[in-house]
N, C-alpha and C. Protein backbone atom coordinates (compact mmCIF):
# COMPACT_ATOMS: atom_id res chain seq x y z
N UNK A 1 93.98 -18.52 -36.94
CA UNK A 1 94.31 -18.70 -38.34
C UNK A 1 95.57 -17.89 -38.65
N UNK A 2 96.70 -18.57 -38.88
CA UNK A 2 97.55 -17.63 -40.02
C UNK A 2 97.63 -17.25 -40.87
N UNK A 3 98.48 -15.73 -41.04
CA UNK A 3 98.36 -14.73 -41.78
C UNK A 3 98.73 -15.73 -42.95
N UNK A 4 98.53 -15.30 -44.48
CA UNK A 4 98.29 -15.57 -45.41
C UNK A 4 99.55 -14.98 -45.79
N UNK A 5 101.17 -15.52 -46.30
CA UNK A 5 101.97 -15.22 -47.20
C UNK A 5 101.52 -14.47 -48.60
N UNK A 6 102.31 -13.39 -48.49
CA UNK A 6 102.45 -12.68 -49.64
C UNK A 6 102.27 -13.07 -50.86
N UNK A 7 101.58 -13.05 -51.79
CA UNK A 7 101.22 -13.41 -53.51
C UNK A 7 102.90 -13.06 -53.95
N UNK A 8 103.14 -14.58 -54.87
CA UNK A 8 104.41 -14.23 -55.69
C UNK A 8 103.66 -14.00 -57.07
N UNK A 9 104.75 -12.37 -57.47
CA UNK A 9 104.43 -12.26 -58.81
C UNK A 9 104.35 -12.76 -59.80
N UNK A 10 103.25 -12.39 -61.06
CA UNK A 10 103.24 -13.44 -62.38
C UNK A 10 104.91 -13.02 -62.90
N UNK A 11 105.93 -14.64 -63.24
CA UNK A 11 107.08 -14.54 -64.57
C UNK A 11 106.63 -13.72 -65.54
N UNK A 12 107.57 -13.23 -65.73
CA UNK A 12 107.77 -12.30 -66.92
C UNK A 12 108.07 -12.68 -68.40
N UNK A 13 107.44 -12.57 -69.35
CA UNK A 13 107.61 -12.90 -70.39
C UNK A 13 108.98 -13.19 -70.73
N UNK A 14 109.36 -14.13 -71.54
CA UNK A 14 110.71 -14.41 -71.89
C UNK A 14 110.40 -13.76 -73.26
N UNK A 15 111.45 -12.26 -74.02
CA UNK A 15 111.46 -11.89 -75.69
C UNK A 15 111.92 -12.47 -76.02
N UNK A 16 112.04 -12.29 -77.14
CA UNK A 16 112.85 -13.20 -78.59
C UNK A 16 113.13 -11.43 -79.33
N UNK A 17 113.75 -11.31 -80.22
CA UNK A 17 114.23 -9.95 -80.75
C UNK A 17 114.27 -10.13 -81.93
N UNK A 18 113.65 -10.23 -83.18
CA UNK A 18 113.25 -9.94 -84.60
C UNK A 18 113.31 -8.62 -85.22
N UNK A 19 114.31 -8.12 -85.80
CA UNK A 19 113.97 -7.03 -86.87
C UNK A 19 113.88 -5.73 -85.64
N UNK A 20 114.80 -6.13 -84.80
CA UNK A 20 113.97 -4.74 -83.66
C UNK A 20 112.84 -4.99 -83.01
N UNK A 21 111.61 -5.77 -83.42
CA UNK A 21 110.57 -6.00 -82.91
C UNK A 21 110.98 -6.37 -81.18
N UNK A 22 110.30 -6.71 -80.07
CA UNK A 22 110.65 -7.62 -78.89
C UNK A 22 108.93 -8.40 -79.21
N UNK A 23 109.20 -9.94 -79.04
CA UNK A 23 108.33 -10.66 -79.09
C UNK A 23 108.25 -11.72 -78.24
N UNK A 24 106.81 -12.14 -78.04
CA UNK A 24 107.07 -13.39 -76.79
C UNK A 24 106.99 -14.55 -77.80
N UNK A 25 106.61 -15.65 -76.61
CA UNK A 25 106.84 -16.94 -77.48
C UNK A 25 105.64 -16.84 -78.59
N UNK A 26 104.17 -16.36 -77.98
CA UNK A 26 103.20 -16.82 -78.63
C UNK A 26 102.74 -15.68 -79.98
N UNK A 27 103.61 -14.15 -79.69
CA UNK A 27 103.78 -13.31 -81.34
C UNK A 27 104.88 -13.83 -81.51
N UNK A 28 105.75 -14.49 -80.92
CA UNK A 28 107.08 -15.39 -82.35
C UNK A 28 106.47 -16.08 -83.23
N UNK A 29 105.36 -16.93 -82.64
CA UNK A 29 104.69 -18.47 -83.10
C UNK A 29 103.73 -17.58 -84.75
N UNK A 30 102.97 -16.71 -84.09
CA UNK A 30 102.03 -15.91 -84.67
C UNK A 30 102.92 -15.34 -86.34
N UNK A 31 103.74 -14.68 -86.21
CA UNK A 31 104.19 -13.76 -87.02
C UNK A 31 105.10 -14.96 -87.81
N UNK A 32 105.39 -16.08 -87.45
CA UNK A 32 106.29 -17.42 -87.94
C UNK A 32 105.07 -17.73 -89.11
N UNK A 33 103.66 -18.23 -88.24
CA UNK A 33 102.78 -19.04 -89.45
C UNK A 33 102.36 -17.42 -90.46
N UNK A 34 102.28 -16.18 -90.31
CA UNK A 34 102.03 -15.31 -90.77
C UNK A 34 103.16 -15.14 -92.36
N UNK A 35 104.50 -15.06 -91.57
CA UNK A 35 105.50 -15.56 -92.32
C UNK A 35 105.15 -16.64 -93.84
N UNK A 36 105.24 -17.35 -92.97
CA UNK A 36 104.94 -19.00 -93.90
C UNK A 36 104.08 -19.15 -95.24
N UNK A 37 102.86 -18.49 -94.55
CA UNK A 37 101.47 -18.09 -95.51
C UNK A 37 102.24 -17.27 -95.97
N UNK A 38 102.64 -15.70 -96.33
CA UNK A 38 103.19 -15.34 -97.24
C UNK A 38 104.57 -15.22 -97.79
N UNK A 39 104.87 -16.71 -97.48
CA UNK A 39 106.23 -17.46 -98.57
C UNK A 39 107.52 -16.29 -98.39
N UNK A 40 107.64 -16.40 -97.17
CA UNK A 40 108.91 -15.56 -96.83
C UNK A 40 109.26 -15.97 -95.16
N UNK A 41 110.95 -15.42 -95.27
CA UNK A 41 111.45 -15.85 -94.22
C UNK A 41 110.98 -14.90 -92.83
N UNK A 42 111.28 -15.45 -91.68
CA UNK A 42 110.43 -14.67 -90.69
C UNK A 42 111.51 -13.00 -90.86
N UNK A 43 112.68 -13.40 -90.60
CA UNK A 43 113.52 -12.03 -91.10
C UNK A 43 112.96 -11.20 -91.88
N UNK A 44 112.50 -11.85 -93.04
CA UNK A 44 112.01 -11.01 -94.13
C UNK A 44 110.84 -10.13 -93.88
N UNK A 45 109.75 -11.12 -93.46
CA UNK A 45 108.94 -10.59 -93.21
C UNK A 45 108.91 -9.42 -91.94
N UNK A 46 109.52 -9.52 -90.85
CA UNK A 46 109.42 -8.90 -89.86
C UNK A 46 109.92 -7.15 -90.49
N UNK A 47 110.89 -7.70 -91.68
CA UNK A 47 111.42 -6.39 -91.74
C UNK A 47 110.58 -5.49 -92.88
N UNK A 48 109.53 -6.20 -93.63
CA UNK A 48 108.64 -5.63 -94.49
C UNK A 48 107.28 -5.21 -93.61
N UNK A 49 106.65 -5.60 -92.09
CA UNK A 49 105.89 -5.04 -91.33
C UNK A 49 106.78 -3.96 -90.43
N UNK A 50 107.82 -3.66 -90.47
CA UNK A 50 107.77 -2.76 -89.23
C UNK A 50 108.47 -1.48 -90.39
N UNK A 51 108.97 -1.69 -91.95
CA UNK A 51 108.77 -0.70 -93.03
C UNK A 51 107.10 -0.30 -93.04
N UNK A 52 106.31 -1.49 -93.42
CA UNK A 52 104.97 -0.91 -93.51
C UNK A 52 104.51 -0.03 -92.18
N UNK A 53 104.24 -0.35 -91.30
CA UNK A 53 104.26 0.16 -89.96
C UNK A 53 104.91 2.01 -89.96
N UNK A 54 106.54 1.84 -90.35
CA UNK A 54 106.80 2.74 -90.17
C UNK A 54 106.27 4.05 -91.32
N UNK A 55 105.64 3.90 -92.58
CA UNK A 55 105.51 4.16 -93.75
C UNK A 55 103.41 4.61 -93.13
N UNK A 56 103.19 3.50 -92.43
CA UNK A 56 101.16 3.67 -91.80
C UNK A 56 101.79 5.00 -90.83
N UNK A 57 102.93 5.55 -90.19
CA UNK A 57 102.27 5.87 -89.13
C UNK A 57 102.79 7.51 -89.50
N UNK A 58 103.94 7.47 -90.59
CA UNK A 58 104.60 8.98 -91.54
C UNK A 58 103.11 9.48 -91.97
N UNK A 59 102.44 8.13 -92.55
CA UNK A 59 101.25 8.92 -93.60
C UNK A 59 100.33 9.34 -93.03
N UNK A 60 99.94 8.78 -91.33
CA UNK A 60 98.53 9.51 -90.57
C UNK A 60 99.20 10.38 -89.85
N UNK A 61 100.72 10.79 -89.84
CA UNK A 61 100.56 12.38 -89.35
C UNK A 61 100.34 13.16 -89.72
N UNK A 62 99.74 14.25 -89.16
CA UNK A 62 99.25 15.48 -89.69
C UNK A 62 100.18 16.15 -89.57
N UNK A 63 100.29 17.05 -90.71
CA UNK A 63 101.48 17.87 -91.20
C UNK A 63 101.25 19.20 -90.22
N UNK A 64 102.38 19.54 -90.31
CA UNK A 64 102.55 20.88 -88.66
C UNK A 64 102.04 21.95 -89.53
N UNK A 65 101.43 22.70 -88.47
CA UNK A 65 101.01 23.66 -89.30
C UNK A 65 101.96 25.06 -88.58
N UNK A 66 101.99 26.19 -90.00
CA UNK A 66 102.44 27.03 -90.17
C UNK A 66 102.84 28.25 -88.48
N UNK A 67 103.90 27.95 -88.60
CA UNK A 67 104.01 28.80 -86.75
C UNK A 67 104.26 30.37 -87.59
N UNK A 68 103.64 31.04 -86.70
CA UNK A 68 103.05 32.41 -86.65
C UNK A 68 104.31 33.00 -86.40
N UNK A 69 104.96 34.30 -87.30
CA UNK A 69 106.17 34.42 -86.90
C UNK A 69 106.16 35.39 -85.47
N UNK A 70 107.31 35.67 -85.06
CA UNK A 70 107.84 35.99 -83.46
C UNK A 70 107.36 37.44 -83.03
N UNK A 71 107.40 37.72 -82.28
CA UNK A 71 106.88 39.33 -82.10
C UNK A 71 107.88 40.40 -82.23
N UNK A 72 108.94 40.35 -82.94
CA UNK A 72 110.01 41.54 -83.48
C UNK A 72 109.26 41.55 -84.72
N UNK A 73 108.99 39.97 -85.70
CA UNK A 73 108.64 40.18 -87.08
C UNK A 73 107.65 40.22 -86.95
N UNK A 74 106.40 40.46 -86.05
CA UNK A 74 105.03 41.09 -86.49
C UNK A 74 104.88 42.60 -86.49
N UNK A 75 105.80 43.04 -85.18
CA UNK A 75 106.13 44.76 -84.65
C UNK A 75 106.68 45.13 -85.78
N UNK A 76 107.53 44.74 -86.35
CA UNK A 76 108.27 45.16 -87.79
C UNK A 76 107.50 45.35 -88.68
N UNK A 77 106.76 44.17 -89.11
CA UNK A 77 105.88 44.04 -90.08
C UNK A 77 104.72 45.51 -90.16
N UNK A 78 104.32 45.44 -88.90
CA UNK A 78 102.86 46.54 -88.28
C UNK A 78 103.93 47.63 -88.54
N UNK A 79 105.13 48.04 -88.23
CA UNK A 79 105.64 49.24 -88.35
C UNK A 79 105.77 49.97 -90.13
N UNK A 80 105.91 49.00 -90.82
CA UNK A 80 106.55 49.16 -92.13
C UNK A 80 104.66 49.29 -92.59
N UNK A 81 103.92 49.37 -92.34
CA UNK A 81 102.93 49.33 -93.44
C UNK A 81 102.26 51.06 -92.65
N UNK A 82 101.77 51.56 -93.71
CA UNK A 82 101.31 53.23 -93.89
C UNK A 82 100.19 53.26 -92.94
N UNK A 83 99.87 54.31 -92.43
CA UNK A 83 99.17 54.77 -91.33
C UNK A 83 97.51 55.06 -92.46
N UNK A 84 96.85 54.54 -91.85
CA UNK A 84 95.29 54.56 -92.95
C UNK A 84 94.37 55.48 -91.83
């Protein structure tokens, strides 16, 4: 029996490029009837989800919390206060 030729890889999606987005054929198709239903151009729309998007993802970060200052300004700090 002969060896069995090598598997050719699955094609690669062909994008399409919206608003910055990269999309294949079948989220072009998707975000087109999405479009449609709410009575706007796909431009339009693409560029009011990836504002919303960018606006969902500002509001679930958690805000940084407070960095502890450096060890000159804590030694400083500990130096300047009275001996108890």
């Amino acid at each position: 029996m002969p060896p069995k030729p090598p598997a050719k890889p699955a094609p690669k999606p062909e994008y399409t490029v919206v608003a910055g987005k990269k999309l294949t054929k079948g989220q072009l198709a998707y975000e087109t009837d999405r479009a449609k239903a709410a009575g706007k151009s796909l431009e339009d729309w693409m560029k009011a989800k990836v504002k919303a998007e960018a606006a969902e993802a500002k509001k679930a970060a958690p805000p940084k919390p407070a960095k502890k200052p450096g060890l000159i300004s804590r030694l400083l700090d500990k130096a300047h206060k009275p001996l108890s």
